[in-house]
PDB file of N, CA and C in Angstrom:
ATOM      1  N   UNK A   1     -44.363  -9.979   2.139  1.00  0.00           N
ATOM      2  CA  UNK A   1     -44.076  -8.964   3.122  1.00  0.00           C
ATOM      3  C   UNK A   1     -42.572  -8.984   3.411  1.00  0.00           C
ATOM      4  N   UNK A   2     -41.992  -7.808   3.272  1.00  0.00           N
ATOM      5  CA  UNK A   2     -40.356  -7.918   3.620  1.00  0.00           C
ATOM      6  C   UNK A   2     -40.139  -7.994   5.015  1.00  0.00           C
ATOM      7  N   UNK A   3     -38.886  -8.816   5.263  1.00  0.00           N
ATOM      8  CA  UNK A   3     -38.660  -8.794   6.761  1.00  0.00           C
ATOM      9  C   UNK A   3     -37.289  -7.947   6.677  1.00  0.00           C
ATOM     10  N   UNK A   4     -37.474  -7.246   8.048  1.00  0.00           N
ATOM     11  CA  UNK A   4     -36.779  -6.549   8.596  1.00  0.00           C
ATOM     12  C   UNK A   4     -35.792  -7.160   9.962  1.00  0.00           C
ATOM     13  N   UNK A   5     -34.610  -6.281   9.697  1.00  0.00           N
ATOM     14  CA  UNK A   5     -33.513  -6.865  10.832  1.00  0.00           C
ATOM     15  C   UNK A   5     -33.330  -5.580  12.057  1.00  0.00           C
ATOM     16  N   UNK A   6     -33.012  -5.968  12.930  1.00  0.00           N
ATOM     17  CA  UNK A   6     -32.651  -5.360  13.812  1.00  0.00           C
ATOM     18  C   UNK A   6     -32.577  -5.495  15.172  1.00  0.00           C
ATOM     19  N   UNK A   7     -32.068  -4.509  16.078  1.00  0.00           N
ATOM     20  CA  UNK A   7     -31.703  -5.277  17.951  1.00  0.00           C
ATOM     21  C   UNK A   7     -32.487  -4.556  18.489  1.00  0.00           C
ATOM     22  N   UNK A   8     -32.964  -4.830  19.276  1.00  0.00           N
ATOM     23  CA  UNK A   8     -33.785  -4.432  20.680  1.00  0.00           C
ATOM     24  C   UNK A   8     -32.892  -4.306  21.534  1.00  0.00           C
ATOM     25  N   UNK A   9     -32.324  -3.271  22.585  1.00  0.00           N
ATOM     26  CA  UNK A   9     -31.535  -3.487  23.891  1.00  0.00           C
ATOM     27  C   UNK A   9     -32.555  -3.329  25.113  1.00  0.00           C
ATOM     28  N   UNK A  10     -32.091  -4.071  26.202  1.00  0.00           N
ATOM     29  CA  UNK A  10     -33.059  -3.874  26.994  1.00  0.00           C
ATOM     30  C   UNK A  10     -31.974  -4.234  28.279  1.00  0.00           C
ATOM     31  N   UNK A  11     -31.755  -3.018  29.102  1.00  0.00           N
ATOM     32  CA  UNK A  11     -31.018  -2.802  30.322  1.00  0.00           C
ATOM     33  C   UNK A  11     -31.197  -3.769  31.371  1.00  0.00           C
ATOM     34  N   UNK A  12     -30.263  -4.148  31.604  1.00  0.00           N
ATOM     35  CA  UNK A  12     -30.601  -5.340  32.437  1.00  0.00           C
ATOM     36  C   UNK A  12     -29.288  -5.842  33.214  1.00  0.00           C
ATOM     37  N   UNK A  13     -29.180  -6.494  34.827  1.00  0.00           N
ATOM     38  CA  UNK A  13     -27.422  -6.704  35.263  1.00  0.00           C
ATOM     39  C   UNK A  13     -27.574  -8.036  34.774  1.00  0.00           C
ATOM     40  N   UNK A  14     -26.585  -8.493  34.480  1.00  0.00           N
ATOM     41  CA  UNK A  14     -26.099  -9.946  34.428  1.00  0.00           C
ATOM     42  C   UNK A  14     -27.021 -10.928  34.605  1.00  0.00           C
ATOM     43  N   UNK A  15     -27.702 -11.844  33.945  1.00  0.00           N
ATOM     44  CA  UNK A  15     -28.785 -12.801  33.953  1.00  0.00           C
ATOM     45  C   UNK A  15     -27.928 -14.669  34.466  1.00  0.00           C
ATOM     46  N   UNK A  16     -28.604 -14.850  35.458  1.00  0.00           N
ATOM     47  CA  UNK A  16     -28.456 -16.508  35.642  1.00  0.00           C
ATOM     48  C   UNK A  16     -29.277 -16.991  34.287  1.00  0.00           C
ATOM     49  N   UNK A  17     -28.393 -17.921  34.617  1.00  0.00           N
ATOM     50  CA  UNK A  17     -29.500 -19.571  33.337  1.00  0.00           C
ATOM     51  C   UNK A  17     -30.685 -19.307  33.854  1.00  0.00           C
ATOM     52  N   UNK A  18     -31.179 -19.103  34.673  1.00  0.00           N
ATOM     53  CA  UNK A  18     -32.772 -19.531  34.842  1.00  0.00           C
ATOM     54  C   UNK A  18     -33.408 -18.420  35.032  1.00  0.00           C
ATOM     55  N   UNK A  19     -32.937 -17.252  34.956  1.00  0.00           N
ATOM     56  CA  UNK A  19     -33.417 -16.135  33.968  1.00  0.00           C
ATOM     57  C   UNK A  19     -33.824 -15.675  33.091  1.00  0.00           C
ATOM     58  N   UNK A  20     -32.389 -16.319  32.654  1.00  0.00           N
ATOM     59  CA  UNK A  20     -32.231 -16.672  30.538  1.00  0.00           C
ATOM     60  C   UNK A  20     -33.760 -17.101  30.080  1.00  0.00           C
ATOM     61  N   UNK A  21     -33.838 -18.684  30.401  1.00  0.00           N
ATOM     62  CA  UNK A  21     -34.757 -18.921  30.704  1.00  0.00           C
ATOM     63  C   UNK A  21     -35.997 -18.916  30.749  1.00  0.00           C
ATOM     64  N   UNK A  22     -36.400 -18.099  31.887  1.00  0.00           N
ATOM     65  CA  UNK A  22     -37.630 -17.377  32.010  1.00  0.00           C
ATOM     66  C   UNK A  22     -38.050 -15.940  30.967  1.00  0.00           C
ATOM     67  N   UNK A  23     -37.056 -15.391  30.641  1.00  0.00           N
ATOM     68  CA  UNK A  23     -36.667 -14.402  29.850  1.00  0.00           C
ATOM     69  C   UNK A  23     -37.342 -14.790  28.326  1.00  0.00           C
ATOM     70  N   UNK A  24     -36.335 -15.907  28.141  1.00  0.00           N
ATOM     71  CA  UNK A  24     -37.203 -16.425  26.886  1.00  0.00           C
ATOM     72  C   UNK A  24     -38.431 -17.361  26.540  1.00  0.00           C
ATOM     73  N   UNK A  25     -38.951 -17.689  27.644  1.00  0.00           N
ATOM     74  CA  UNK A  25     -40.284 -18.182  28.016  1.00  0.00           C
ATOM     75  C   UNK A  25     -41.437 -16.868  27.976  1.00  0.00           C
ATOM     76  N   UNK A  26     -40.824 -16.434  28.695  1.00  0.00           N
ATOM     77  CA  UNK A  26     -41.807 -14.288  28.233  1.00  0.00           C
ATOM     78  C   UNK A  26     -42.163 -14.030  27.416  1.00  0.00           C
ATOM     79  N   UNK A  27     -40.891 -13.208  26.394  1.00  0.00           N
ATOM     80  CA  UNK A  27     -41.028 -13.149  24.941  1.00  0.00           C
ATOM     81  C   UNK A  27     -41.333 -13.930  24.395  1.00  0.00           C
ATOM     82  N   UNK A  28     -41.516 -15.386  24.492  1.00  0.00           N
ATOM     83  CA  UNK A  28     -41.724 -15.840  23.364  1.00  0.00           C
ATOM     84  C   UNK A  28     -43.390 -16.252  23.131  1.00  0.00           C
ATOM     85  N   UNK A  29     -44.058 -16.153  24.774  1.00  0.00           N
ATOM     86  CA  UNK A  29     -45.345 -16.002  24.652  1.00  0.00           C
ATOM     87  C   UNK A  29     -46.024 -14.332  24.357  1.00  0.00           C
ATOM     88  N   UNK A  30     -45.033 -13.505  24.620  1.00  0.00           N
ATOM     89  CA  UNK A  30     -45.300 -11.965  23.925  1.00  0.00           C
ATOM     90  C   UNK A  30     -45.321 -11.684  22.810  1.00  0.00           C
ATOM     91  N   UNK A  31     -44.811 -12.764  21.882  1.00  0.00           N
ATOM     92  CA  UNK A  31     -44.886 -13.121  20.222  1.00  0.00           C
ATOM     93  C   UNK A  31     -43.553 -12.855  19.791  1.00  0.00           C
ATOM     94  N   UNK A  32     -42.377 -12.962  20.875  1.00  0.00           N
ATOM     95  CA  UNK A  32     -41.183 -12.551  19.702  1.00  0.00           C
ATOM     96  C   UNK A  32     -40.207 -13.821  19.634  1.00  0.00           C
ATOM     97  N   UNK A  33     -40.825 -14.389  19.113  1.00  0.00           N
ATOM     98  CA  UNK A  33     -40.545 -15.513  18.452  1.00  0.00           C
ATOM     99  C   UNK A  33     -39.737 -15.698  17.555  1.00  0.00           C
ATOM    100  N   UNK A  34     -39.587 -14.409  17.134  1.00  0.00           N
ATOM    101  CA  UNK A  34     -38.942 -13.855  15.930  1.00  0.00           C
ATOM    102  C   UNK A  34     -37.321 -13.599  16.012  1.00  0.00           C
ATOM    103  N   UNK A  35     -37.177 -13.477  17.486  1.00  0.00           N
ATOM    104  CA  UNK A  35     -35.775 -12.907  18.212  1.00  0.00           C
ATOM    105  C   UNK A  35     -35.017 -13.765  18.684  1.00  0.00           C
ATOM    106  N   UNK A  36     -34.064 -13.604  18.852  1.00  0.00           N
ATOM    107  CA  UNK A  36     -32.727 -14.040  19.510  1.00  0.00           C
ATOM    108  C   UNK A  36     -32.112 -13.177  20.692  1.00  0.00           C
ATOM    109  N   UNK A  37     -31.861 -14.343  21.527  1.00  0.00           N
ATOM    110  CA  UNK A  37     -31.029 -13.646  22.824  1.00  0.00           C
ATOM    111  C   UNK A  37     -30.069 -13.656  23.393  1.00  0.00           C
ATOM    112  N   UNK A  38     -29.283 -12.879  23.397  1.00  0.00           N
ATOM    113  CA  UNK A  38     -28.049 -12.668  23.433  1.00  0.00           C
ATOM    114  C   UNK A  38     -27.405 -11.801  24.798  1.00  0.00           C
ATOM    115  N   UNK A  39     -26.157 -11.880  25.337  1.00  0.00           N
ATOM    116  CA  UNK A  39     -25.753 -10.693  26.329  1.00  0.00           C
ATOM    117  C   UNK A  39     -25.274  -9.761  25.639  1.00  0.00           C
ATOM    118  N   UNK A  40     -25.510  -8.590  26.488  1.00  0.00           N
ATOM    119  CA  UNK A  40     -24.775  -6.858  25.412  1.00  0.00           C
ATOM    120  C   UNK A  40     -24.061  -6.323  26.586  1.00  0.00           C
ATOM    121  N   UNK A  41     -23.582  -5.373  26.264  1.00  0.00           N
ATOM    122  CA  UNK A  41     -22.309  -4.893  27.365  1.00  0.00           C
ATOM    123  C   UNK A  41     -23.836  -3.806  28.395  1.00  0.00           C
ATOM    124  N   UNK A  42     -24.683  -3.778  27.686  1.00  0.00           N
ATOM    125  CA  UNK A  42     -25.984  -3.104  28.633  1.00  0.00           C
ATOM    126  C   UNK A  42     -26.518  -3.784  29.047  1.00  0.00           C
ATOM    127  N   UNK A  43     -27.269  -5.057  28.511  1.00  0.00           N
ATOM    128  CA  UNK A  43     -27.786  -5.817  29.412  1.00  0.00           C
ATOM    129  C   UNK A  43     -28.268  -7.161  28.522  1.00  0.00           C
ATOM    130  N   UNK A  44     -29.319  -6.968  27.964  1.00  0.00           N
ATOM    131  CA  UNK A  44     -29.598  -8.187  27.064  1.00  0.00           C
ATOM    132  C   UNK A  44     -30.257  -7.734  25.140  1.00  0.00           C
ATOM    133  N   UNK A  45     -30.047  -8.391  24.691  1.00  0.00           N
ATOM    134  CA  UNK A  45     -29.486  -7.991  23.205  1.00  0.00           C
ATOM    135  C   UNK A  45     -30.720  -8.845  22.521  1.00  0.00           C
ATOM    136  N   UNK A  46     -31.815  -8.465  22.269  1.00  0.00           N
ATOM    137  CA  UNK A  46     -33.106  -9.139  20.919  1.00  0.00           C
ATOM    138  C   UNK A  46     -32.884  -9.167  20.016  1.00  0.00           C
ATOM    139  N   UNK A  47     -32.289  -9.687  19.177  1.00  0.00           N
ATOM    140  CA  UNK A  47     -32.135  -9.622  17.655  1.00  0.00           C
ATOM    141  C   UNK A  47     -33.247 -10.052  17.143  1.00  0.00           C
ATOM    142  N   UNK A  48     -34.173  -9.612  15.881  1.00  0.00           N
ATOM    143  CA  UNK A  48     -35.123  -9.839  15.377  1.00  0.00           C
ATOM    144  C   UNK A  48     -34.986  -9.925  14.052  1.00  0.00           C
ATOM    145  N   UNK A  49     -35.719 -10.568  13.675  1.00  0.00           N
ATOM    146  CA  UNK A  49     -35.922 -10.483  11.806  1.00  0.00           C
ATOM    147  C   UNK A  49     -37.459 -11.201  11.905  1.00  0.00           C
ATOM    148  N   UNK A  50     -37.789  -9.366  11.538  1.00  0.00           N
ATOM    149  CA  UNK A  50     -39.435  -9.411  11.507  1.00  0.00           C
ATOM    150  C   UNK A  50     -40.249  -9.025  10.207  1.00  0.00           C
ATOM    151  N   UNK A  51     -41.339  -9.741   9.640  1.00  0.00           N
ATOM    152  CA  UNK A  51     -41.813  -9.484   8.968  1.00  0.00           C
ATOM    153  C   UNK A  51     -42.992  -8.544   9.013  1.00  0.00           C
ATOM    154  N   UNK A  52     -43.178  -7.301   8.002  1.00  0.00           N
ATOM    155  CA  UNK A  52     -43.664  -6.119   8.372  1.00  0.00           C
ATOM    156  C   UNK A  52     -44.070  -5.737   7.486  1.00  0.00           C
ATOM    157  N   UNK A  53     -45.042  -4.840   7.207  1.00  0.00           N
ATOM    158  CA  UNK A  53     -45.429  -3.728   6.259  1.00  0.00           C
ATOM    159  C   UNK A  53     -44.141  -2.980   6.102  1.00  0.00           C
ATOM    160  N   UNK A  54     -43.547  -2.142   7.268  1.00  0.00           N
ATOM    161  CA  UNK A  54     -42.687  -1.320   6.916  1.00  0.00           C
ATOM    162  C   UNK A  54     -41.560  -1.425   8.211  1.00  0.00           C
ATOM    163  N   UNK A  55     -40.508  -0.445   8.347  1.00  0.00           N
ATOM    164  CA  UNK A  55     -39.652  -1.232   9.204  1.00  0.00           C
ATOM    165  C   UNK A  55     -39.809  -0.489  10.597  1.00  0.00           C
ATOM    166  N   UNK A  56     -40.878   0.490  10.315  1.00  0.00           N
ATOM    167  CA  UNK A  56     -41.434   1.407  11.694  1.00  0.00           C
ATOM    168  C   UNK A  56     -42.503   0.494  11.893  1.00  0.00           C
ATOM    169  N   UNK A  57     -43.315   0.040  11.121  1.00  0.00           N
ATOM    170  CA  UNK A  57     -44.072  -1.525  12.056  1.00  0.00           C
ATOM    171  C   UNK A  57     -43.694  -2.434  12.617  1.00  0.00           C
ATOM    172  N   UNK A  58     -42.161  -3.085  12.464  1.00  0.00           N
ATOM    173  CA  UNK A  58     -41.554  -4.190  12.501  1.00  0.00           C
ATOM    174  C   UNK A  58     -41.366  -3.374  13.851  1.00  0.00           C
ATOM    175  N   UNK A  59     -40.419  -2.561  13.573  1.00  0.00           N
ATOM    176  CA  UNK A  59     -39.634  -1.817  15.669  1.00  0.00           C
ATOM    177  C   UNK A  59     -41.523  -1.711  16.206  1.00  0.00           C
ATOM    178  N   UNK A  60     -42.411  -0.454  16.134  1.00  0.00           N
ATOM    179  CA  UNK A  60     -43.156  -0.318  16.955  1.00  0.00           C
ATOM    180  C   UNK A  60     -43.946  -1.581  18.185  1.00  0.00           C
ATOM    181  N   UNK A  61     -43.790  -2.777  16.599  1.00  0.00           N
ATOM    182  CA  UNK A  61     -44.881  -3.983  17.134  1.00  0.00           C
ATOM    183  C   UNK A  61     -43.739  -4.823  18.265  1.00  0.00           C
ATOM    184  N   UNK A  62     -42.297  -5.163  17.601  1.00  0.00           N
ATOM    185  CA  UNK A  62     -41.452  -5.695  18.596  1.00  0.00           C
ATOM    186  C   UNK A  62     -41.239  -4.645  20.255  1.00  0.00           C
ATOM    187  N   UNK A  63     -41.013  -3.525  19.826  1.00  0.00           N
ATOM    188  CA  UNK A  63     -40.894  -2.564  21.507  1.00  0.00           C
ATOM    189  C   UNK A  63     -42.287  -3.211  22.237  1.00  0.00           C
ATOM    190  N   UNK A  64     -43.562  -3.321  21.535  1.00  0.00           N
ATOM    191  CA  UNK A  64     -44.772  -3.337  22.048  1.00  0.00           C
ATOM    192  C   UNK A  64     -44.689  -4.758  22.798  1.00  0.00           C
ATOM    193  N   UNK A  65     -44.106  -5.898  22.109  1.00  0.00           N
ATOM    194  CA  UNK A  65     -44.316  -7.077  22.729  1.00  0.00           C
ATOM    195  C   UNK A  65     -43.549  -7.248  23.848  1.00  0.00           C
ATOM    196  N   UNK A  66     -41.975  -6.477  23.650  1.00  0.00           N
ATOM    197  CA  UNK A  66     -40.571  -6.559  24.631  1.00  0.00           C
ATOM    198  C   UNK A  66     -41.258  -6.104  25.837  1.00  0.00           C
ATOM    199  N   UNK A  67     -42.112  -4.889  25.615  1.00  0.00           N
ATOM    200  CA  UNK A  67     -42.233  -3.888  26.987  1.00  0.00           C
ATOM    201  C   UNK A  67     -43.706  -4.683  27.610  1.00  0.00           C
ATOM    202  N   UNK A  68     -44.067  -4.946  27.162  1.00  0.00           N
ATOM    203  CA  UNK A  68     -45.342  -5.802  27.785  1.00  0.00           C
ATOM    204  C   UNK A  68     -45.438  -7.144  28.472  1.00  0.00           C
ATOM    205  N   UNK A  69     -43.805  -7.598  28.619  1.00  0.00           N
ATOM    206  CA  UNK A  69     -43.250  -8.589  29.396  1.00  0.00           C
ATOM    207  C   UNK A  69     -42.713  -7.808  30.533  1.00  0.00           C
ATOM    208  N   UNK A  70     -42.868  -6.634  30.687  1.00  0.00           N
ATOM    209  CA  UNK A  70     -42.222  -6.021  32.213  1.00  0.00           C
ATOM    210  C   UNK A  70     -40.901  -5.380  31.741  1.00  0.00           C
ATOM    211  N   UNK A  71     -40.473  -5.875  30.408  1.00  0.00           N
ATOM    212  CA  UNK A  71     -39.197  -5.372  30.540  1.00  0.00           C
ATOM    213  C   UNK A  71     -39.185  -3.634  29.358  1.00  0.00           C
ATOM    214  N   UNK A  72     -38.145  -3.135  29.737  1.00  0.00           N
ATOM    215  CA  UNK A  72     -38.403  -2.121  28.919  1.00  0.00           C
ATOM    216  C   UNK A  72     -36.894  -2.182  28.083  1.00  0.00           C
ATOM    217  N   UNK A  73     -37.257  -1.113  27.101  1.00  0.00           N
ATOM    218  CA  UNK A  73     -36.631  -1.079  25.869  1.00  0.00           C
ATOM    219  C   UNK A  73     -35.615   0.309  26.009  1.00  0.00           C
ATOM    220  N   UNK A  74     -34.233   0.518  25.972  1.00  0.00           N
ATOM    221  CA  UNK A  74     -33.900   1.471  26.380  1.00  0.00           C
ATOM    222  C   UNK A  74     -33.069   1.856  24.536  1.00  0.00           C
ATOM    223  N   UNK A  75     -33.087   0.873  23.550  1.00  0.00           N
ATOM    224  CA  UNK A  75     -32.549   1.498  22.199  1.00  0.00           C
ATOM    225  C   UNK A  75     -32.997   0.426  21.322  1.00  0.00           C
ATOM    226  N   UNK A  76     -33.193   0.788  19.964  1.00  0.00           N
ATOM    227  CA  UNK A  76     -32.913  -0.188  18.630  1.00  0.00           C
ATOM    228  C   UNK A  76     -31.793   0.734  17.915  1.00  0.00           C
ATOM    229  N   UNK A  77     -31.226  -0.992  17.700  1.00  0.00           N
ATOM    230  CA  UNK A  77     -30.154  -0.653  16.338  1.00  0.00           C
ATOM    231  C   UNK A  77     -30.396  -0.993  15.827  1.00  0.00           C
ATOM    232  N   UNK A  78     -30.109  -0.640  14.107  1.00  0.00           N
ATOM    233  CA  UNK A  78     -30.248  -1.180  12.607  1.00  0.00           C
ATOM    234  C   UNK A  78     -29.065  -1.801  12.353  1.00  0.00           C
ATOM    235  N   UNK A  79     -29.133  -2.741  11.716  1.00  0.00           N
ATOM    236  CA  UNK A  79     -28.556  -3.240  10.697  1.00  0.00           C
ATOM    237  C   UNK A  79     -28.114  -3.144   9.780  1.00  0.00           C
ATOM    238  N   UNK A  80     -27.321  -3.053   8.817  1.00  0.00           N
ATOM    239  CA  UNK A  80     -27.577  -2.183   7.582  1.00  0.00           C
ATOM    240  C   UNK A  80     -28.166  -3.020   6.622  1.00  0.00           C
ATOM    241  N   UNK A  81     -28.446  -3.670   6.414  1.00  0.00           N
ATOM    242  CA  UNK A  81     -29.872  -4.126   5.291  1.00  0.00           C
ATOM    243  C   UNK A  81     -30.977  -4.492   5.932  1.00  0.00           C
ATOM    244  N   UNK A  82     -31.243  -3.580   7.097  1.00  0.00           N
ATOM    245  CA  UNK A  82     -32.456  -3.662   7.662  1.00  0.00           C
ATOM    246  C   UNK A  82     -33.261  -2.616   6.558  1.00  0.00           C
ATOM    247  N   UNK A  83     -33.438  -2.131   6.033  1.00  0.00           N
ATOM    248  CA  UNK A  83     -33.571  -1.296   5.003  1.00  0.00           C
ATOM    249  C   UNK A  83     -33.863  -1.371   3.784  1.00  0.00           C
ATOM    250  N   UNK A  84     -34.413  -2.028   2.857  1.00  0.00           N
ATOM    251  CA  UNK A  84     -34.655  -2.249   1.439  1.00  0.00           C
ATOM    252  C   UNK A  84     -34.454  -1.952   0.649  1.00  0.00           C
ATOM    253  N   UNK A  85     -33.310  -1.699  -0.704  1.00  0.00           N
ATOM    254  CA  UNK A  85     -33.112  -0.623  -1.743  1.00  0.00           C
ATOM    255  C   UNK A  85     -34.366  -0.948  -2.691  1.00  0.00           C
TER     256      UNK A  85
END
């Protein structure tokens, strides 16, 4: 199964450590296990590299896990070899 790259943004002000934290205690029982967390000039930054059927399964299933922790999803970016030649 190919894995796919890409960011999740998710709006958010400025996070304490024990946010962070809790933040990644969330997701990571929401299954994104897969991600990395990072600060973005919006709020907080998911990087993923997910393995998928296709790379509209990889985003649909990650938005599904992000937003089902309370938090919501306000963009994905690609990567550029998020994509397969």
């Amino acid at each position: 199964m190919p894995e796919f790259r890409f960011t999740v943004i998710v709006p958010r002000p400025p996070m304490t450590h024990e946010e962070i934290l809790d933040a990644t205690d969330a997701l990571g029982s929401a299954g994104c296990t897969d991600a990395s967390i990072r600060g973005h000039a919006d709020g907080m930054e998911l990087l993923f590299e997910r393995a998928a059927e296709s790379l509209q399964a990889a985003i649909s299933s990650a938005i599904s896990e992000v937003e089902g922790t309370g938090y919501r999803v306000s963009k994905v970016e690609l990567q550029r070899e998020a994509i397969p030649t």
